[in-house]
Every structure is written in C-alpha cells, then in structure tokens.
Protein backbone atom coordinates (compact mmCIF):
# COMPACT_ATOMS: atom_id res chain seq x y z
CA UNK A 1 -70.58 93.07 136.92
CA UNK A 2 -69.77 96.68 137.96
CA UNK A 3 -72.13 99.11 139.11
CA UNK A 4 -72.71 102.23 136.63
CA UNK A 5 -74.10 104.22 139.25
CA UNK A 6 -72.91 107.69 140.06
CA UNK A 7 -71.25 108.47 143.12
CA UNK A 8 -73.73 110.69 145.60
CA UNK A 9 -72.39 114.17 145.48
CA UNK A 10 -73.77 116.05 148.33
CA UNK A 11 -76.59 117.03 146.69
CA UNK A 12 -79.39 118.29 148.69
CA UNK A 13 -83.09 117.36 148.77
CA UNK A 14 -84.51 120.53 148.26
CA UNK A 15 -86.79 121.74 151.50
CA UNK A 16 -90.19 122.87 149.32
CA UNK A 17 -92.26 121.13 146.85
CA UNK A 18 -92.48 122.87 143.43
CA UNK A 19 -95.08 122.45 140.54
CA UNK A 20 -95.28 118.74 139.55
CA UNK A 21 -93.42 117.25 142.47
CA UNK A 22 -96.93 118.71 144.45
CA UNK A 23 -98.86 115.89 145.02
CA UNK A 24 -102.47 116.65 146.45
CA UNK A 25 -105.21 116.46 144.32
CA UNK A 26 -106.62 119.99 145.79
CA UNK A 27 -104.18 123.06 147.19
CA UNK A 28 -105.15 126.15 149.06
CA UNK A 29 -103.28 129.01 146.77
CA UNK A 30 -102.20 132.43 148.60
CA UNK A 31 -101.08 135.49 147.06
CA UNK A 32 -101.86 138.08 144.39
CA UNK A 33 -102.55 135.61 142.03
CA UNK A 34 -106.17 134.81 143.30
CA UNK A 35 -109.01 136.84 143.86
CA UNK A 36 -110.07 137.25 147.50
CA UNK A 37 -105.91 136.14 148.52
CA UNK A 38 -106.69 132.78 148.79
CA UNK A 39 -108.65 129.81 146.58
CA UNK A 40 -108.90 126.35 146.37
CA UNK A 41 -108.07 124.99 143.37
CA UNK A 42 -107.26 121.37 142.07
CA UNK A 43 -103.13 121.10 141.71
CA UNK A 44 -102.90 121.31 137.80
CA UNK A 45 -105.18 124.57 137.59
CA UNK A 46 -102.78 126.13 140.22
CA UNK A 47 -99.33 125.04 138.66
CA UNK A 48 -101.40 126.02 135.14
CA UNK A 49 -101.96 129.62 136.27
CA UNK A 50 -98.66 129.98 137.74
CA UNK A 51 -96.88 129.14 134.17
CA UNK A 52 -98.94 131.20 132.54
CA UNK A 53 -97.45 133.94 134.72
CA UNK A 54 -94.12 132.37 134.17
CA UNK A 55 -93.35 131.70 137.71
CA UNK A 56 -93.52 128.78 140.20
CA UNK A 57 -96.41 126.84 142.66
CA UNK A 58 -94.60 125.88 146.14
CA UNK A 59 -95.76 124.15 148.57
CA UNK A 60 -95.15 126.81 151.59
CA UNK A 61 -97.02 124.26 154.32
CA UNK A 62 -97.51 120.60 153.55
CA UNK A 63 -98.87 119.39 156.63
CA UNK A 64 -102.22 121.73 156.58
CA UNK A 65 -105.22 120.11 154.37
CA UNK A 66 -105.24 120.93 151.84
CA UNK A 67 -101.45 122.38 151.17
CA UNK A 68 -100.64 125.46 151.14
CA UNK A 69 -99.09 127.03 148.21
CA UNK A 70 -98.09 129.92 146.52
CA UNK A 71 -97.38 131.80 143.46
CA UNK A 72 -93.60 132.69 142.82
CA UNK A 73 -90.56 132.92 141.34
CA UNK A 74 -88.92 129.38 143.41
CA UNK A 75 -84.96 130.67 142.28
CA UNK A 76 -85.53 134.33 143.89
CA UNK A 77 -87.68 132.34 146.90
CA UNK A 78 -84.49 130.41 147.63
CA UNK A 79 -82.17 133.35 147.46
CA UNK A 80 -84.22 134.95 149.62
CA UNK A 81 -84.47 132.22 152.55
CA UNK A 82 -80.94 131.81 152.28
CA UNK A 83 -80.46 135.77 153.03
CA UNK A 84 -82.75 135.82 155.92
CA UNK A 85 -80.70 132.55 157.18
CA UNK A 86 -77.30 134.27 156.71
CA UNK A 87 -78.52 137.21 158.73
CA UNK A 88 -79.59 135.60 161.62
CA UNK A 89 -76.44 133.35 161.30
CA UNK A 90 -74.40 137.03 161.21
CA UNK A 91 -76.31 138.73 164.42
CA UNK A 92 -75.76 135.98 166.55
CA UNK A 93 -74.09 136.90 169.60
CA UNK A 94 -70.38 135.33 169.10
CA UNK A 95 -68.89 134.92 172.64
CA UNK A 96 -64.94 135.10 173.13
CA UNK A 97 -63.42 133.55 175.77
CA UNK A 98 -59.78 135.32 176.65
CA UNK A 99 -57.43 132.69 179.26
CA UNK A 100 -55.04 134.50 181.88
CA UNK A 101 -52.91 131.92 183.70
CA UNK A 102 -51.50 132.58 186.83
CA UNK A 103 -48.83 130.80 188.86
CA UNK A 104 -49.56 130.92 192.79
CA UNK A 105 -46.61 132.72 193.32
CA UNK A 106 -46.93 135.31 190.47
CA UNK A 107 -45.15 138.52 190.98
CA UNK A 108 -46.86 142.12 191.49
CA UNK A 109 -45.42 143.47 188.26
CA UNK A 110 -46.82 140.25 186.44
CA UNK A 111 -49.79 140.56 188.37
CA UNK A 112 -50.05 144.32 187.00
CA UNK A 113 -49.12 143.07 183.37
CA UNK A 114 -52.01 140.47 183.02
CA UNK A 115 -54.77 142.82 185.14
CA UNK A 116 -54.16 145.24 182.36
CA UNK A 117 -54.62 142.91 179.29
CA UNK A 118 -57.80 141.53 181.19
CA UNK A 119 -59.69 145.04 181.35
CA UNK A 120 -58.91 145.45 177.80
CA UNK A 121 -60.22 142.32 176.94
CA UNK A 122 -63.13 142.94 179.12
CA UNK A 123 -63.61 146.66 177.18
CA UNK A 124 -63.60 145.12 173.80
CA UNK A 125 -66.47 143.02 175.02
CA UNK A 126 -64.95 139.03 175.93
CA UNK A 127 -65.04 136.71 178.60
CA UNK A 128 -62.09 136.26 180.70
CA UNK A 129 -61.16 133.31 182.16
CA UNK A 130 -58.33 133.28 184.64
CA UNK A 131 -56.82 130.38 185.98
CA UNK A 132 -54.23 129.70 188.80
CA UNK A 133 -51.70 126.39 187.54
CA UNK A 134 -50.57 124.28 190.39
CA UNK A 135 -47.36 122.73 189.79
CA UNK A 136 -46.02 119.86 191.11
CA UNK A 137 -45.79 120.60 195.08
CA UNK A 138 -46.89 124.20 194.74
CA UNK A 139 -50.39 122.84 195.14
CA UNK A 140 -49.84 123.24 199.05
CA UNK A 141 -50.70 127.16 198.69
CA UNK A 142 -54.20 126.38 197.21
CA UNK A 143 -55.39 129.73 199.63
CA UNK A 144 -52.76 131.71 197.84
CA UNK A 145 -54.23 131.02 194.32
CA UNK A 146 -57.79 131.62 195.79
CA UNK A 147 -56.53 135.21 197.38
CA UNK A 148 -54.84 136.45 194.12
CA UNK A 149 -58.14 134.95 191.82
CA UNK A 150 -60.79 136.86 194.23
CA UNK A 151 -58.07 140.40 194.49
CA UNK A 152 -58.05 139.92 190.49
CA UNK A 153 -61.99 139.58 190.05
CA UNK A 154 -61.86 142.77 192.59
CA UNK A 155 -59.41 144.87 190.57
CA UNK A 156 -61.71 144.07 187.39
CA UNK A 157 -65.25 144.38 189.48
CA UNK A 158 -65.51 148.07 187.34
CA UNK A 159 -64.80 146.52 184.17
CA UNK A 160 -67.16 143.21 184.70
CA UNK A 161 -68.83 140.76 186.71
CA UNK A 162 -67.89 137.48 188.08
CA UNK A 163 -69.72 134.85 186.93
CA UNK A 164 -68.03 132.06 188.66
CA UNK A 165 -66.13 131.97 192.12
CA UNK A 166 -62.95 130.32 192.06
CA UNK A 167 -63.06 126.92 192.07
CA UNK A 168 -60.80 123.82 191.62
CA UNK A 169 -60.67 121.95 188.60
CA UNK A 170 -57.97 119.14 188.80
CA UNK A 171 -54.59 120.80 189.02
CA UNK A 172 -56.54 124.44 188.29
CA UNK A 173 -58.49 127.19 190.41
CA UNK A 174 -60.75 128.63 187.57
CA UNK A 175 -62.48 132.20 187.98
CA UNK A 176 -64.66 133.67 184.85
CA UNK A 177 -65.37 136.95 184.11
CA UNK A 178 -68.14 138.83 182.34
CA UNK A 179 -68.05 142.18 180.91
CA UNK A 180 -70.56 144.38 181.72
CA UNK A 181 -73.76 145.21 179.52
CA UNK A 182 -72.65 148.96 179.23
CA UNK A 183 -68.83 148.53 178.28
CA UNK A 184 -68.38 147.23 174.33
C-alpha cells in the first residue's frame, strides 16, 4: 500500500494564534476596539467584533490568564514583525577579521608593505590579525617572530589597540588588533 501523504515542505507553524485557532473560553482584548483599552470578553464575542471590523483577534500573550489579544489586521501584523526583525538583523555590528602573515625572517620593505595594508584595514574599521608562520626549522627564532609581532602592534598602536599579546598557537605566534572607537 503506498502512502498518499504529501511530502513536508518547510512550512512553518505560525508563532501567534488567530481567531478560531484561540482556544480559551475568556480573552483579555487590548486596543481601540474596546472601551476603557481593555475588556474581557468570552473568545467568540471578541473574534465576532473583530470580523465585523474586518480584521483579525491574535493572541499577543498566551501564557497570561486569561490571553491576551488584540484587534488587527494579522497579514500587516506579520509584515510588520518581520521589518522590525530585519532591522535589528541589519544594525548588528558585523565584525571583519583581516589576516597578515609574516615569516620570521620577513624583510623591511615587506614589513613596510603589510604595516600599510594593516592601518588601512584598521581605518575602514576591521580586526587585524597578524600571524608569524614557522616553517620547518625556522621555529628556532621563536623571539624573532615575537620582536617583529610586538614592533608591528607598536607601529599600529595610533591606528588601534591590541587585544591579544602574541602568543603561540601550534606552528603560529598570533597577535590581534582592534581599531579604535574614534577611527571608522
């Protein structure tokens, strides 16, 4: 026998109650809908006198007694919460994290090359996160990679702030830099 169900296609539950999928006998109705802002009226009453206005009863808070509801147009509701969501989505602070690798025998024009690209990363607001790669034997000059991380985060102390000393991660001496509040 084969099963005539339909596949589930990602359909969401959706997050408030609305008219007859209410089910308390009694609701606490807010809005301009009632006199005095707020009434208690049994469930049918309240989804009566919202279709008579042609709009929608939703549940706003479900876990007071008795619910909360309210009086409105559930499409424009939704359209609404989703705007508010996008725009706190949109003005949260987005962090970028910039690498500089070093070798511990990196050359001064090198040096020079990769300090530049660093303040301008630090100007246009991103973390930087420079990194000395020890190679094979080259490990050995683990002060070397230390001295040319801590002269780097001193070059760039105008520009931003260390947030972490260098420190050795496997084959890696990590140092990360901050801009500072003032420079975006």
């Amino acid at each position: 026998m084969r099963n005539n169900r339909q596949p589930y296609r990602g359909r969401q539950e959706e997050p408030y109650k609305v008219n007859q999928k209410i089910r308390a006998r009694e609701v606490r109705v807010v809005g301009d809908f009632v006199e005095g802002g707020n009434a208690l009226l049994p469930t049918d009453k309240a989804i009566k006198l919202a279709q008579e206005n042609d709009l929608d009863l939703v549940e706003i808070s479900p876990n007071v007694d008795p619910p909360v509801c309210k009086i409105l147009d559930y499409a424009k509701f939704k359209y609404e919460q989703k705007k508010k969501q996008k725009e706190i989505k949109s003005n949260a602070a987005k962090i970028v994290l910039k690498e500089i690798r070093f070798g511990p025998n990196t050359d001064e024009h090198d040096y020079n090359f990769k300090l530049k690209h660093a303040i301008n990363f630090l100007k246009e607001g991103a973390k930087v996160k420079a990194y000395v790669h020890f190679v094979g034997r080259s490990i050995v000059f683990k002060e070397r990679g230390e001295m040319l991380l801590l002269k780097f985060a001193q070059a760039l102390a105008e520009y931003g702030a260390v947030e972490q000393l260098p420190k050795m991660e496997g084959k890696r001496m990590n140092i990360f830099i901050a801009p500072k509040a003032g420079k975006k």
